[in-house]
Every structure is written in structure tokens, then in C-alpha cells.
PDB file of N, CA and C in Angstrom:
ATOM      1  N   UNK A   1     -24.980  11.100  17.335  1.00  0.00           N
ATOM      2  CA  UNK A   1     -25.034  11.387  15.923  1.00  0.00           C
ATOM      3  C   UNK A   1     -25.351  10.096  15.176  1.00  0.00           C
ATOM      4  N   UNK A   2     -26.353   9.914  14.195  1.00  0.00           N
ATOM      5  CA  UNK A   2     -26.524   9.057  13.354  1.00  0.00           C
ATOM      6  C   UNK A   2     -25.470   8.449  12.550  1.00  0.00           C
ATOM      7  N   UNK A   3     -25.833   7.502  11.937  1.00  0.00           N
ATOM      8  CA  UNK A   3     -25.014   6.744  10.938  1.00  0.00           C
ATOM      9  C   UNK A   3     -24.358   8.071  10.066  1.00  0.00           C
ATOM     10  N   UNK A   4     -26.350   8.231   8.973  1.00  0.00           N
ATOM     11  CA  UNK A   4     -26.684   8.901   8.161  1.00  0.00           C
ATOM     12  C   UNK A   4     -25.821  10.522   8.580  1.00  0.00           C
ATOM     13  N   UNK A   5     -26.097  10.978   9.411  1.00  0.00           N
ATOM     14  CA  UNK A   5     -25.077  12.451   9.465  1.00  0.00           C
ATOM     15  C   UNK A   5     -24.216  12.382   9.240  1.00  0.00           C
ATOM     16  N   UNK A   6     -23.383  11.575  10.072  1.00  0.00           N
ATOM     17  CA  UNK A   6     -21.659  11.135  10.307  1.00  0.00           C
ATOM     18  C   UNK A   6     -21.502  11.035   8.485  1.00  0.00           C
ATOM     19  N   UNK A   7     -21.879  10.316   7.564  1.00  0.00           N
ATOM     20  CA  UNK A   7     -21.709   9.949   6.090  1.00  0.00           C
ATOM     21  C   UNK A   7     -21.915  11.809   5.467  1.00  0.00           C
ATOM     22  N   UNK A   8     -22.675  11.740   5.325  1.00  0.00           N
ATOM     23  CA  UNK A   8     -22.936  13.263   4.861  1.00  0.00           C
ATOM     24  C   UNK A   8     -22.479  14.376   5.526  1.00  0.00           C
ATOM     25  N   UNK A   9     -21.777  14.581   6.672  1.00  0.00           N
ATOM     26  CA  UNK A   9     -20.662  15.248   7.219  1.00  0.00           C
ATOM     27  C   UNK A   9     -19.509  14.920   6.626  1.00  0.00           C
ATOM     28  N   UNK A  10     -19.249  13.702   6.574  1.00  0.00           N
ATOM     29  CA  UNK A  10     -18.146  13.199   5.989  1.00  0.00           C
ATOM     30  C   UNK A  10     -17.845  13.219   4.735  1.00  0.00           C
ATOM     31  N   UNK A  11     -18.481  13.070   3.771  1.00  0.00           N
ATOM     32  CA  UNK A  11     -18.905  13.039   2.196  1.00  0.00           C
ATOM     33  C   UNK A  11     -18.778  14.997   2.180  1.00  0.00           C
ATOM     34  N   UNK A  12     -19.390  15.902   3.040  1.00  0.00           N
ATOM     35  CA  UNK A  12     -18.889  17.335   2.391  1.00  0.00           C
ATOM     36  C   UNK A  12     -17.655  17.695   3.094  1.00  0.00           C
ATOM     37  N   UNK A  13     -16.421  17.157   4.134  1.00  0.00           N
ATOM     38  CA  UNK A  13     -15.163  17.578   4.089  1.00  0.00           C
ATOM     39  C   UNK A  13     -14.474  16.763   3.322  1.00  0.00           C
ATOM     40  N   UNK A  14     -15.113  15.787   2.560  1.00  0.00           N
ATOM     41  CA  UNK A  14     -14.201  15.639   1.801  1.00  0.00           C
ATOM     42  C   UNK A  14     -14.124  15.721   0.573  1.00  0.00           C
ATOM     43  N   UNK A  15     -15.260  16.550  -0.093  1.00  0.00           N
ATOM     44  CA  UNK A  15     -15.603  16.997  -1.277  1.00  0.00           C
ATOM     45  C   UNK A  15     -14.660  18.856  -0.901  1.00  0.00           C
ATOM     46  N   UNK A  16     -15.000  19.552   0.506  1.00  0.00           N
ATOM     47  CA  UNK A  16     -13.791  20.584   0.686  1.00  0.00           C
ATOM     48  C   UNK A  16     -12.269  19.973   0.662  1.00  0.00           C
ATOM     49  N   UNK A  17     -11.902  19.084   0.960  1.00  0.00           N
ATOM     50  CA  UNK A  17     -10.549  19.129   0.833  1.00  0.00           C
ATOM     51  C   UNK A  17      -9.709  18.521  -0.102  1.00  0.00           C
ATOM     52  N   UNK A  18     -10.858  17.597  -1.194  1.00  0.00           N
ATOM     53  CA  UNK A  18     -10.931  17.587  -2.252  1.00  0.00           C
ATOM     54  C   UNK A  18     -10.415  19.140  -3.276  1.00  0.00           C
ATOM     55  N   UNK A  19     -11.414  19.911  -3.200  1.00  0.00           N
ATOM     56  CA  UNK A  19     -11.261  20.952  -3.695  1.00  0.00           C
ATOM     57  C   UNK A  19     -10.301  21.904  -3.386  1.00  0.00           C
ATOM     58  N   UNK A  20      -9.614  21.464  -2.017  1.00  0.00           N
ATOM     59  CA  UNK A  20      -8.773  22.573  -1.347  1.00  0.00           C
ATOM     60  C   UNK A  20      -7.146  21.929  -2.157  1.00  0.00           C
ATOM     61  N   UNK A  21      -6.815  20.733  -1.501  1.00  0.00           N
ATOM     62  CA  UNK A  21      -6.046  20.067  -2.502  1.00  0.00           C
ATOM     63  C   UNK A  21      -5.990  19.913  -4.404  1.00  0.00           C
ATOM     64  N   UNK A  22      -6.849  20.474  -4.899  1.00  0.00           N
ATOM     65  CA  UNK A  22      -7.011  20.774  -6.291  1.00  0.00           C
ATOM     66  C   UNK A  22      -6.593  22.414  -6.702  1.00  0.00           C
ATOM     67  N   UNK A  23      -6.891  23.372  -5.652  1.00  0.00           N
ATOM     68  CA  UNK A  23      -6.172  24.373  -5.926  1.00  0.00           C
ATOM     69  C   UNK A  23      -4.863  24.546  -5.089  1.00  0.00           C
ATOM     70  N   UNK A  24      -4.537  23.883  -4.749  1.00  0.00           N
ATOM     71  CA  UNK A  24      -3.461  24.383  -3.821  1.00  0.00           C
ATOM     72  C   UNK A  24      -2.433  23.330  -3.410  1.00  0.00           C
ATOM     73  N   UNK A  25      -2.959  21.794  -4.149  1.00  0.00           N
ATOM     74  CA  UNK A  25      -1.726  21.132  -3.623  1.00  0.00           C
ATOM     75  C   UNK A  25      -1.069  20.213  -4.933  1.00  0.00           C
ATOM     76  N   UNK A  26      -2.107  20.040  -5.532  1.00  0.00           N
ATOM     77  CA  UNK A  26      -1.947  19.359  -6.782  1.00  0.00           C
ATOM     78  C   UNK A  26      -1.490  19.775  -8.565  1.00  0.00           C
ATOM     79  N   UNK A  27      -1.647  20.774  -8.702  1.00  0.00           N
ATOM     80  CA  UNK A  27      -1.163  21.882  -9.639  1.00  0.00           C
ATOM     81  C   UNK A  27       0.659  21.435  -9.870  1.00  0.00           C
ATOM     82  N   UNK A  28       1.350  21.428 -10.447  1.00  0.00           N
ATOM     83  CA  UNK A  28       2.490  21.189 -10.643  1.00  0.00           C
ATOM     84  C   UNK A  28       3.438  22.281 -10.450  1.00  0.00           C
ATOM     85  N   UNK A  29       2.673  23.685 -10.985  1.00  0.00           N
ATOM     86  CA  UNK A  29       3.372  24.942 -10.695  1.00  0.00           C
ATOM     87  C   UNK A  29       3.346  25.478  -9.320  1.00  0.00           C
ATOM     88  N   UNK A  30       2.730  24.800  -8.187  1.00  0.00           N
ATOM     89  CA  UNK A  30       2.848  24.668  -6.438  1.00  0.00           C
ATOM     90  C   UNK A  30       3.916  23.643  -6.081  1.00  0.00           C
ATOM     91  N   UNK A  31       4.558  23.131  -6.975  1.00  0.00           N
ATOM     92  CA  UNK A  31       5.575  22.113  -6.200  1.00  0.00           C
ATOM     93  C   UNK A  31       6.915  23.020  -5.559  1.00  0.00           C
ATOM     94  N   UNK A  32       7.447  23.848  -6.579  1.00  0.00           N
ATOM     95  CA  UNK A  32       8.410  24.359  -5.836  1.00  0.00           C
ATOM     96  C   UNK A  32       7.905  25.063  -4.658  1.00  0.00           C
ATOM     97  N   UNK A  33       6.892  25.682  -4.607  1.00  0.00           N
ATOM     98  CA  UNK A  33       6.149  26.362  -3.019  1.00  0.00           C
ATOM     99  C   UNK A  33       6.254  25.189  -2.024  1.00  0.00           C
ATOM    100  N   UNK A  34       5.798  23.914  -2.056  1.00  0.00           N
ATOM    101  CA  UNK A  34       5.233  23.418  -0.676  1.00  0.00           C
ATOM    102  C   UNK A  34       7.157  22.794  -0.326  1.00  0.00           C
ATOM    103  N   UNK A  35       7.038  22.037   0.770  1.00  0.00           N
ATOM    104  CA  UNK A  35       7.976  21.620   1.397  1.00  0.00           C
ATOM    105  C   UNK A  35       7.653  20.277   2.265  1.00  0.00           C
ATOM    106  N   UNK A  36       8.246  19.577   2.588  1.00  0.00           N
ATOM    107  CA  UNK A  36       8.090  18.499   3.680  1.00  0.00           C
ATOM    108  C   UNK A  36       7.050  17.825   3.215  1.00  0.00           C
ATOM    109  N   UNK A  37       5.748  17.749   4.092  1.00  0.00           N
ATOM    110  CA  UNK A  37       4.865  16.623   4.067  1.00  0.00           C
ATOM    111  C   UNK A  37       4.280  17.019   2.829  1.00  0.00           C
ATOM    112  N   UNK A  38       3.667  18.683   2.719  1.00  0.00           N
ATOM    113  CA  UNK A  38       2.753  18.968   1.472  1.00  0.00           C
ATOM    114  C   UNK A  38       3.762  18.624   0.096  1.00  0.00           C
ATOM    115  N   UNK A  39       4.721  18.501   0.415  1.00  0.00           N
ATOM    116  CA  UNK A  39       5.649  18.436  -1.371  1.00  0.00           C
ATOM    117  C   UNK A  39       5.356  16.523  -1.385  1.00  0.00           C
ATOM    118  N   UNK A  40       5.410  15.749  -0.128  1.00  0.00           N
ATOM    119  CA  UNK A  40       5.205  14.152  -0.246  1.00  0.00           C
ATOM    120  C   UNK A  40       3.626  14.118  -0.497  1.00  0.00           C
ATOM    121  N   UNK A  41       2.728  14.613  -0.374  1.00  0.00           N
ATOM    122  CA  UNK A  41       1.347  14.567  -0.721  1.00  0.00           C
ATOM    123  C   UNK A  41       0.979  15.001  -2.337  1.00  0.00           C
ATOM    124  N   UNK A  42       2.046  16.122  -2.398  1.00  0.00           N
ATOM    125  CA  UNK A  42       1.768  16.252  -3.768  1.00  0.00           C
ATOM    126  C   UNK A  42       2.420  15.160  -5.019  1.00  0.00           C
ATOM    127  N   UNK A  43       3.382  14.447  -4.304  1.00  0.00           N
ATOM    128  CA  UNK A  43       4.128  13.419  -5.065  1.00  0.00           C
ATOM    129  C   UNK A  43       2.895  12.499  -5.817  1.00  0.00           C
ATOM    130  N   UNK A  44       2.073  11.678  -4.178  1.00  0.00           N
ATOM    131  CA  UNK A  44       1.444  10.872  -3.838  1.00  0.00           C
ATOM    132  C   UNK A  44       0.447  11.098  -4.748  1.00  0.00           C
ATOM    133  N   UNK A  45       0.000  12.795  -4.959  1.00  0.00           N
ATOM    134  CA  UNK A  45      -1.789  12.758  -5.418  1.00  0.00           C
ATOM    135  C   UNK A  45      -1.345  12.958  -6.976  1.00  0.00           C
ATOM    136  N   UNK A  46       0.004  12.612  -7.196  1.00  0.00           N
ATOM    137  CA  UNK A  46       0.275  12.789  -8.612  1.00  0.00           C
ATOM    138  C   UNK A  46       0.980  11.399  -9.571  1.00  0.00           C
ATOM    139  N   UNK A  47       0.882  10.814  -8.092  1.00  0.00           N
ATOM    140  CA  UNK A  47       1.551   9.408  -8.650  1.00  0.00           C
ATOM    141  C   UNK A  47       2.593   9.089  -9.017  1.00  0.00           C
ATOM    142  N   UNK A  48       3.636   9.915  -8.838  1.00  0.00           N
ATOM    143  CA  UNK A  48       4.982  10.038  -8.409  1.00  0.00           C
ATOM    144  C   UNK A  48       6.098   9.266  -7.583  1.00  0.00           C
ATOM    145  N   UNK A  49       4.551   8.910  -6.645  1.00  0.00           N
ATOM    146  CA  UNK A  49       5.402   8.210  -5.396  1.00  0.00           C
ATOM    147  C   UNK A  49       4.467   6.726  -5.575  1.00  0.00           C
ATOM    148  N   UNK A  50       5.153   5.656  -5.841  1.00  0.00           N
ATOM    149  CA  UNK A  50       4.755   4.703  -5.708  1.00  0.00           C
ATOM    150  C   UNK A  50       4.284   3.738  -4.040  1.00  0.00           C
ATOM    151  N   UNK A  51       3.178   3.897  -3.579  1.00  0.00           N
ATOM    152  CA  UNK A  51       2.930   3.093  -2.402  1.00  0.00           C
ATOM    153  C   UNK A  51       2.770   1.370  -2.297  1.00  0.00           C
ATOM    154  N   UNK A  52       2.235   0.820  -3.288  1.00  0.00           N
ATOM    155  CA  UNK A  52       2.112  -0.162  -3.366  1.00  0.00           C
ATOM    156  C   UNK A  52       3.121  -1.163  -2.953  1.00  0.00           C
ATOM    157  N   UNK A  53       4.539  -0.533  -3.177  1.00  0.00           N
ATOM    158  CA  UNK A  53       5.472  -1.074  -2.589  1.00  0.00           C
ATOM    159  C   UNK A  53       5.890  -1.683  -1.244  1.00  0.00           C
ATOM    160  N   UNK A  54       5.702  -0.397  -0.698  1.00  0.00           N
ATOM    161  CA  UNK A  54       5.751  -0.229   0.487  1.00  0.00           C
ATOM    162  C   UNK A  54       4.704  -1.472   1.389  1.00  0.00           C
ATOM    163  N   UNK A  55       3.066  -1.139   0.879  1.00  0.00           N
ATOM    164  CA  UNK A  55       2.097  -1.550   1.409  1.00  0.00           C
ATOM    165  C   UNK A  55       2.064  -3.178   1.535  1.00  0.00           C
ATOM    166  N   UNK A  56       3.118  -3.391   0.269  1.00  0.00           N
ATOM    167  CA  UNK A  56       3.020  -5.228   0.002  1.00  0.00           C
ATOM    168  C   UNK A  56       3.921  -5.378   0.869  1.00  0.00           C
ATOM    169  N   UNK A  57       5.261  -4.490   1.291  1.00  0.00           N
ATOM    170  CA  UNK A  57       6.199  -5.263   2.279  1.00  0.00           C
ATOM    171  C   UNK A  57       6.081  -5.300   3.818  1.00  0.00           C
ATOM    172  N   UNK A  58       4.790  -4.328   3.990  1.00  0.00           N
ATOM    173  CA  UNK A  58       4.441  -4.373   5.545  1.00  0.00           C
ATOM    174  C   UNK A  58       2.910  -5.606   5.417  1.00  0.00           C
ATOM    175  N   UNK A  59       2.462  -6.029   4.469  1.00  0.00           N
ATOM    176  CA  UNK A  59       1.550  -6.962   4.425  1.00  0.00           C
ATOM    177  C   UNK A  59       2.537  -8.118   4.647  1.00  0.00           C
ATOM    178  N   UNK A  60       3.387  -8.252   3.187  1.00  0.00           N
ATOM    179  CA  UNK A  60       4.119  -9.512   3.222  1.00  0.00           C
ATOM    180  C   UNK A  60       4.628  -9.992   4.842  1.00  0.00           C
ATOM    181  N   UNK A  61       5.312  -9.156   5.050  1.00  0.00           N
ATOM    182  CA  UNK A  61       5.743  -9.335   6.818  1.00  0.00           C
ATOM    183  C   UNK A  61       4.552  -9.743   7.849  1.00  0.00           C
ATOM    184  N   UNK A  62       3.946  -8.893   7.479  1.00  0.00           N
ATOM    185  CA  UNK A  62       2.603  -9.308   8.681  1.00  0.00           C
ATOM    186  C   UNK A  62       1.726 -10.893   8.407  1.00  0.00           C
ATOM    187  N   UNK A  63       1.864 -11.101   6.845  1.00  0.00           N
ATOM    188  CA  UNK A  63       1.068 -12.332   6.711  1.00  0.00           C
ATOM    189  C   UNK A  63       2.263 -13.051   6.834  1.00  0.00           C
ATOM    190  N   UNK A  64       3.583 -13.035   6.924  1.00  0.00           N
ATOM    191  CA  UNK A  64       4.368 -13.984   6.965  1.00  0.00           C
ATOM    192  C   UNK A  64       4.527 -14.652   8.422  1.00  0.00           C
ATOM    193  N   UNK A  65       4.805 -13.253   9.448  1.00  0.00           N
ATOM    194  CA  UNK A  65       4.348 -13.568  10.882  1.00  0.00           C
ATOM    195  C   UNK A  65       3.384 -14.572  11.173  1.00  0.00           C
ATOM    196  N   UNK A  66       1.857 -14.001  10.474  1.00  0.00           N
ATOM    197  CA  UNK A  66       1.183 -14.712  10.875  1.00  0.00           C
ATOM    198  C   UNK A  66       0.909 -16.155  11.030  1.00  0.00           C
ATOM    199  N   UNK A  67       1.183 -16.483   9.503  1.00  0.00           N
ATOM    200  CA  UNK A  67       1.719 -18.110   9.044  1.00  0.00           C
ATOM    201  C   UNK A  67       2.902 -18.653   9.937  1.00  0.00           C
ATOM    202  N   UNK A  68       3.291 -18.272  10.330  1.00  0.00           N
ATOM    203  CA  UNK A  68       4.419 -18.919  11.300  1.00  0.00           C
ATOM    204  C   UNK A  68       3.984 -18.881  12.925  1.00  0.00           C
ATOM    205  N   UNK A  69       3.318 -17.875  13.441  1.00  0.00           N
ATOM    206  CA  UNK A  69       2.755 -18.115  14.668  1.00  0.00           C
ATOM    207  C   UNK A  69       1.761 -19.232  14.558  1.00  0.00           C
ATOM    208  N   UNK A  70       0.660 -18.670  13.628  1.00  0.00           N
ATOM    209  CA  UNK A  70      -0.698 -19.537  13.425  1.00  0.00           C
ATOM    210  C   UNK A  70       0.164 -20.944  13.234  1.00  0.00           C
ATOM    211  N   UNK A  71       1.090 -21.406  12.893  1.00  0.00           N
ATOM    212  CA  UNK A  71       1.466 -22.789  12.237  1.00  0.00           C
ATOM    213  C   UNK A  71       2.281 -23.484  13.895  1.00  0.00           C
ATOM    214  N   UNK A  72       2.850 -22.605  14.608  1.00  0.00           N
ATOM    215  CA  UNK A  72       2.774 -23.210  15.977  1.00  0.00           C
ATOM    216  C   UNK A  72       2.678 -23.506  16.662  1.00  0.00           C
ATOM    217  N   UNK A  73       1.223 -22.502  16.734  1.00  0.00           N
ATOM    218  CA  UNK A  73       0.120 -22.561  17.292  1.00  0.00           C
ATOM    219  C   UNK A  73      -0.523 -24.077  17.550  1.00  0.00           C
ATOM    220  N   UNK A  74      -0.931 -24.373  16.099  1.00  0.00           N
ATOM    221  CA  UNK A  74      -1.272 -25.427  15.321  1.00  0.00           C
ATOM    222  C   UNK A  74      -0.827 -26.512  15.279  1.00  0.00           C
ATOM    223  N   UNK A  75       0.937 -26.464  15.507  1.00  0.00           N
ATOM    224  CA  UNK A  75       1.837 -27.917  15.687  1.00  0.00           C
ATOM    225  C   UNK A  75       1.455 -28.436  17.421  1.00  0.00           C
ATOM    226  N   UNK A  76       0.916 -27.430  18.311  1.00  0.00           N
ATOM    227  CA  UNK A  76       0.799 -28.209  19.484  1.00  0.00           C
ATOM    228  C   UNK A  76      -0.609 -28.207  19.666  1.00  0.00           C
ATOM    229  N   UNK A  77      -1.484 -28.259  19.142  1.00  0.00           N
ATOM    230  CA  UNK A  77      -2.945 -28.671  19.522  1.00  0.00           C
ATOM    231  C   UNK A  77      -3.283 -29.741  18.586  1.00  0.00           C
ATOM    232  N   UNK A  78      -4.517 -30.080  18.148  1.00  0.00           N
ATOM    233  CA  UNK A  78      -4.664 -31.410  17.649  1.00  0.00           C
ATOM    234  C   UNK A  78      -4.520 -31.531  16.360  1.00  0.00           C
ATOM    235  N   UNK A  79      -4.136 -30.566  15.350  1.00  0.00           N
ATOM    236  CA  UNK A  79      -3.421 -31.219  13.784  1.00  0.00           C
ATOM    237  C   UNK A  79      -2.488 -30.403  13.796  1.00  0.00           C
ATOM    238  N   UNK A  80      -1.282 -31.517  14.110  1.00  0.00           N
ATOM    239  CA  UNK A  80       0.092 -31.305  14.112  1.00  0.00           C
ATOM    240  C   UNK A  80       0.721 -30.974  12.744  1.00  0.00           C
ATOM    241  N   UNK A  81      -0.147 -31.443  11.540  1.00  0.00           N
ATOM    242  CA  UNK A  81       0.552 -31.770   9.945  1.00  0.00           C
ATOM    243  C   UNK A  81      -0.052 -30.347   9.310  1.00  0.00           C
ATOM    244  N   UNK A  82      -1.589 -30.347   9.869  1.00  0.00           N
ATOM    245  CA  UNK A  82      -1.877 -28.580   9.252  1.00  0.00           C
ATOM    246  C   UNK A  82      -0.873 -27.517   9.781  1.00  0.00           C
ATOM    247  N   UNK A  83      -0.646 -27.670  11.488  1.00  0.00           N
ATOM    248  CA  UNK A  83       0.268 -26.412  11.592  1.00  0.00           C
ATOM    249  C   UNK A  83       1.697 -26.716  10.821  1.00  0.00           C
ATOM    250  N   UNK A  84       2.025 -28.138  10.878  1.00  0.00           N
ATOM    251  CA  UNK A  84       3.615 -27.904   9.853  1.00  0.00           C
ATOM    252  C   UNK A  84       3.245 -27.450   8.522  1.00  0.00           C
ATOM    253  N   UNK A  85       2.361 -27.734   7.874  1.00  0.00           N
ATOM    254  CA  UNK A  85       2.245 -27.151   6.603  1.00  0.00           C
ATOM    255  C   UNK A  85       1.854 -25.828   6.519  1.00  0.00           C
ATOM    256  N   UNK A  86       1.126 -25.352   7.254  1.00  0.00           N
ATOM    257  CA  UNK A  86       0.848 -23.808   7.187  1.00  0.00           C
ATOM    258  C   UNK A  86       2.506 -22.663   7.961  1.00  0.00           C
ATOM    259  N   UNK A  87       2.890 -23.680   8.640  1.00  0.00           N
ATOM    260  CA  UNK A  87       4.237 -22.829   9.260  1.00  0.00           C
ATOM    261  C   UNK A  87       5.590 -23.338   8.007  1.00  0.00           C
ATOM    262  N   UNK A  88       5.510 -24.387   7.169  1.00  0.00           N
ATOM    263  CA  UNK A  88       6.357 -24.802   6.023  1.00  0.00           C
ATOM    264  C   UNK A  88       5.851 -23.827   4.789  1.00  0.00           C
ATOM    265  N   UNK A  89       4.458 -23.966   4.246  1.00  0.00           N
ATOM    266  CA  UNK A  89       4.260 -23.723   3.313  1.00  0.00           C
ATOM    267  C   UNK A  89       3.762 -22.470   2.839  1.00  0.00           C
ATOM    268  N   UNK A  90       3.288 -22.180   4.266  1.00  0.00           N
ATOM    269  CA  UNK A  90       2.719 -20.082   4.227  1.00  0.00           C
ATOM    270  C   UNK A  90       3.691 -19.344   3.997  1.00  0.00           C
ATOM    271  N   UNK A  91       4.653 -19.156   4.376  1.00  0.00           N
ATOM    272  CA  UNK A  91       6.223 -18.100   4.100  1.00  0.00           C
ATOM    273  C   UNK A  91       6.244 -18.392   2.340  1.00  0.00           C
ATOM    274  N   UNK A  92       6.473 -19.734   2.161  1.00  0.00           N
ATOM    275  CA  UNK A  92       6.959 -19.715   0.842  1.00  0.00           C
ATOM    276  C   UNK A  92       5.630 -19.267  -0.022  1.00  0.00           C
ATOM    277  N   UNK A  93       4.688 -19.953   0.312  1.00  0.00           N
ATOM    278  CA  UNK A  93       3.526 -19.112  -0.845  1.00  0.00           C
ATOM    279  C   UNK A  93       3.062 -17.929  -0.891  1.00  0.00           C
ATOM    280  N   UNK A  94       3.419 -17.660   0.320  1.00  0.00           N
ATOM    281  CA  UNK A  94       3.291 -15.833   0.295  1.00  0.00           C
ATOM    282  C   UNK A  94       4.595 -14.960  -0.367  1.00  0.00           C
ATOM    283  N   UNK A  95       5.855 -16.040  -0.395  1.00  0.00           N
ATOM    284  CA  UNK A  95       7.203 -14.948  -0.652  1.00  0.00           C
ATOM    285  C   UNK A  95       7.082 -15.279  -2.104  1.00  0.00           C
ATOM    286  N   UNK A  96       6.066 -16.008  -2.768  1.00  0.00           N
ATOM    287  CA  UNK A  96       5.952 -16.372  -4.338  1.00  0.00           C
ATOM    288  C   UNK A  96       4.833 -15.185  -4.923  1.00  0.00           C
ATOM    289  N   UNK A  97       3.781 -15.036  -4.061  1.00  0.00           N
ATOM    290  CA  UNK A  97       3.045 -13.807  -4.036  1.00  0.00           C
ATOM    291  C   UNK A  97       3.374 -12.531  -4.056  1.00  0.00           C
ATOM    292  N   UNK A  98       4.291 -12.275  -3.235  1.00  0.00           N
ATOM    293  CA  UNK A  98       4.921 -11.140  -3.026  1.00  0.00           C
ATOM    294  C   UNK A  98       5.861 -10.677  -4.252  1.00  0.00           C
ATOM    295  N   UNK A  99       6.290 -11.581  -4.539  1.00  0.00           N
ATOM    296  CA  UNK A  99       7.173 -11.125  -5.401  1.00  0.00           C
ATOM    297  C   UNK A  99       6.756 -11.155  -7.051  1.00  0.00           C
ATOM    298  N   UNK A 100       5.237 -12.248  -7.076  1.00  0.00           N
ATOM    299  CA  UNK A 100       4.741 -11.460  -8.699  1.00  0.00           C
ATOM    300  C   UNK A 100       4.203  -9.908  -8.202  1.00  0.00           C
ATOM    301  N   UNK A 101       3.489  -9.664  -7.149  1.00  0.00           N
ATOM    302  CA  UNK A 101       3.568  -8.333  -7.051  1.00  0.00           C
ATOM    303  C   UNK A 101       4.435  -7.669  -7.207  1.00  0.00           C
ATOM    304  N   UNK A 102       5.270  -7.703  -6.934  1.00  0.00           N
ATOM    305  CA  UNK A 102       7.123  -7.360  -6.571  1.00  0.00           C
ATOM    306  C   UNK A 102       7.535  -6.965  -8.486  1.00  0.00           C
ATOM    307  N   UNK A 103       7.112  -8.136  -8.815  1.00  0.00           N
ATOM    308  CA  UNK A 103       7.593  -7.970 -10.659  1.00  0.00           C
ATOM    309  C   UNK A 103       6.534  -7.476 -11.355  1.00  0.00           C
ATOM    310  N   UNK A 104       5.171  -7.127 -10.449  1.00  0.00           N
ATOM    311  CA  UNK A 104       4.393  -5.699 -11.952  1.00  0.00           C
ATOM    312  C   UNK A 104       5.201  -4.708 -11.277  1.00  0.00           C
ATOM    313  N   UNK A 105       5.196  -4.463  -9.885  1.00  0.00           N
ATOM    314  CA  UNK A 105       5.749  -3.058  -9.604  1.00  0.00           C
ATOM    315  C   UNK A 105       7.117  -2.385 -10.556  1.00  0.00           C
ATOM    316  N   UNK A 106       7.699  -3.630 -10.458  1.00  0.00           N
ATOM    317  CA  UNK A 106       9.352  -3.194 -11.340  1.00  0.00           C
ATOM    318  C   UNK A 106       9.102  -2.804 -12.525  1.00  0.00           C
ATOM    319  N   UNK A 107       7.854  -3.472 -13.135  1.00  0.00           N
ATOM    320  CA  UNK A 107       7.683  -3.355 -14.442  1.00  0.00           C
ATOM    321  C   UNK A 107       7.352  -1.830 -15.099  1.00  0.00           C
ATOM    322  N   UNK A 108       6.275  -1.671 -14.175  1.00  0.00           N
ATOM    323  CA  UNK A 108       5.798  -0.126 -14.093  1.00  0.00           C
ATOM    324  C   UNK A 108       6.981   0.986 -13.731  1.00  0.00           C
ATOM    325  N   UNK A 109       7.477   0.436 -12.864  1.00  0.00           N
ATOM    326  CA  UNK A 109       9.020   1.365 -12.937  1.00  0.00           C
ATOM    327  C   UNK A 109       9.941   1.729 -13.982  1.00  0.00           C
ATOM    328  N   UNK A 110      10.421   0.350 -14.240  1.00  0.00           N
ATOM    329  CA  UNK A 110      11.155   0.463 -15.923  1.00  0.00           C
ATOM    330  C   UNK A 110      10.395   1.278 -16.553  1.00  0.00           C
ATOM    331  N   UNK A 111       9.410   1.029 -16.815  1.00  0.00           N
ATOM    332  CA  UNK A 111       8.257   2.011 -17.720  1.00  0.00           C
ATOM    333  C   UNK A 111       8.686   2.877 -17.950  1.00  0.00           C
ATOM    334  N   UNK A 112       7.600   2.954 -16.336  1.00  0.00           N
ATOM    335  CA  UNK A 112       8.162   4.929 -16.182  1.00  0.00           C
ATOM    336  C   UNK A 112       9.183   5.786 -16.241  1.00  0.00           C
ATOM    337  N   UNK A 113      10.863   4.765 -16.081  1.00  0.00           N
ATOM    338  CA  UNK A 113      11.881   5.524 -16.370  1.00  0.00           C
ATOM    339  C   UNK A 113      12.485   5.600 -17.675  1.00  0.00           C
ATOM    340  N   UNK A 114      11.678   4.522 -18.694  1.00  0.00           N
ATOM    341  CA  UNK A 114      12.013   4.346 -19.712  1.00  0.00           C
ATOM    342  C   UNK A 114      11.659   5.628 -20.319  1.00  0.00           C
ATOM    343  N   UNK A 115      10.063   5.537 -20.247  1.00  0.00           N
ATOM    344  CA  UNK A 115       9.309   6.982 -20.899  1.00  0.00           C
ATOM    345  C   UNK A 115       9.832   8.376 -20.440  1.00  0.00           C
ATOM    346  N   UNK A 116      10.420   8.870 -19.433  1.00  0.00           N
ATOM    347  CA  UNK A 116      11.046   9.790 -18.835  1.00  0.00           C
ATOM    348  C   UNK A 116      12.438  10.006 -19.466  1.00  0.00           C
ATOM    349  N   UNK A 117      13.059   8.850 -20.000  1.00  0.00           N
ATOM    350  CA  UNK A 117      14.491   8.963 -20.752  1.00  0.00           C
ATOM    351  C   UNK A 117      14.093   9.583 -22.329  1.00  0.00           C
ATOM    352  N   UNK A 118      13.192   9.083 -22.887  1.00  0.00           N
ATOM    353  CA  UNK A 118      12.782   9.354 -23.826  1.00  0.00           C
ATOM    354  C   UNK A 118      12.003  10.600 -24.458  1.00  0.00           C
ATOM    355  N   UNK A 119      11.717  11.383 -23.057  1.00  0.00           N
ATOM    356  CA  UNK A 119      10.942  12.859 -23.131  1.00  0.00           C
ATOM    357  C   UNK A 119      11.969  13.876 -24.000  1.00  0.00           C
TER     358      UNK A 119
END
């Protein structure tokens, strides 16, 4: 199969399940119907459920790993001062990263529970 098919196969199931999820999963008056995964999808396609969260703390972890292997890596081959600084200074500049992400997310939260108190 071509590039070109595979895209335009792909591009019309997901213009159907697009449409299938618009009548049937996304509607607000289907929430009490679905259950389990379809009631967490409908959270998700409604923005309900915040992911971003989630997504920064399995990044944060994984780039934090990384900076600390890569930096040991690094302390025993020939620049000993790049791997201490990338195994010293990667955790902390990433846990400074993480956490202005960390403070829009909260922000948007307050928000949203602010505006929800106020309905």
C-alpha cells in the first residue's frame, strides 16, 4: 500500500469516527448512558478531564531520567564537567520547567472551579 492510500484511508476513518463520536459520544445528554471508558472519552472530548497534567509528569520523569543517566554517562568518558553539569543541572532546570507548567495548569483549574462556583 502506498504512502498516498494509507493517508486517505486514514483521513476517511477518521472523518467516520469523527462523526460517530459527535452523535453518540459527545452530546452531554449521552453522559448518563455511557459508562467506563466511553463516559472517560466523553470527559476528555469535552475537556473536562485535564491531560496535560498527567503528560508533563510522565515527560518530567522521563527527561529527568534522562539527564541523570546521560550525565553519567558523560562523567566517565572524556568531559567529566559536561556530564556533572548536565547530571547537577538537568533535574533542577527541568523541575523549574515543570513546575511553570505545573502553575498555568493550577491556574486554569482555579478558573474553572471558580466559574463553576459562580454558575
Amino acid at each position: 500500500m502506498s504512502v498516498t492510500t494509507a493517508v486517505i484511508i486514514g483521513l476517511i476513518l477518521a472523518l467516520l469516527a469523527t462523526v460517530c463520536s459527535y452523535l453518540f459520544l459527545i452530546p452531554e445528554n449521552k453522559k448518563n448512558s455511557l459508562s467506563g471508558f466511553f463516559r472517560f472519552l466523553h470527559d476528555v472530548f469535552n475537556f473536562k478531564t485535564m491531560l496535560i497534567e498527567s503528560v508533563s509528569k510522565l515527560l518530567y520523569v522521563f527527561c529527568t531520567f534522562g539527564c541523570i543517566g546521560t550525565g553519567i554517562l558523560l562523567l566517565f568518558g572524556k568531559t567529566f564537567w559536561v556530564g556533572l553539569l548536565v547530571l547537577i543541572a538537568g533535574p533542577l532546570v527541568l523541575r523549574v520547567l515543570y513546575e511553570l507548567i505545573l502553575l498555568f495548569v493550577l491556574l486554569v483549574q482555579n478558573t474553572i472551579s471558580i466559574n463553576r462556583k459562580l454558575k
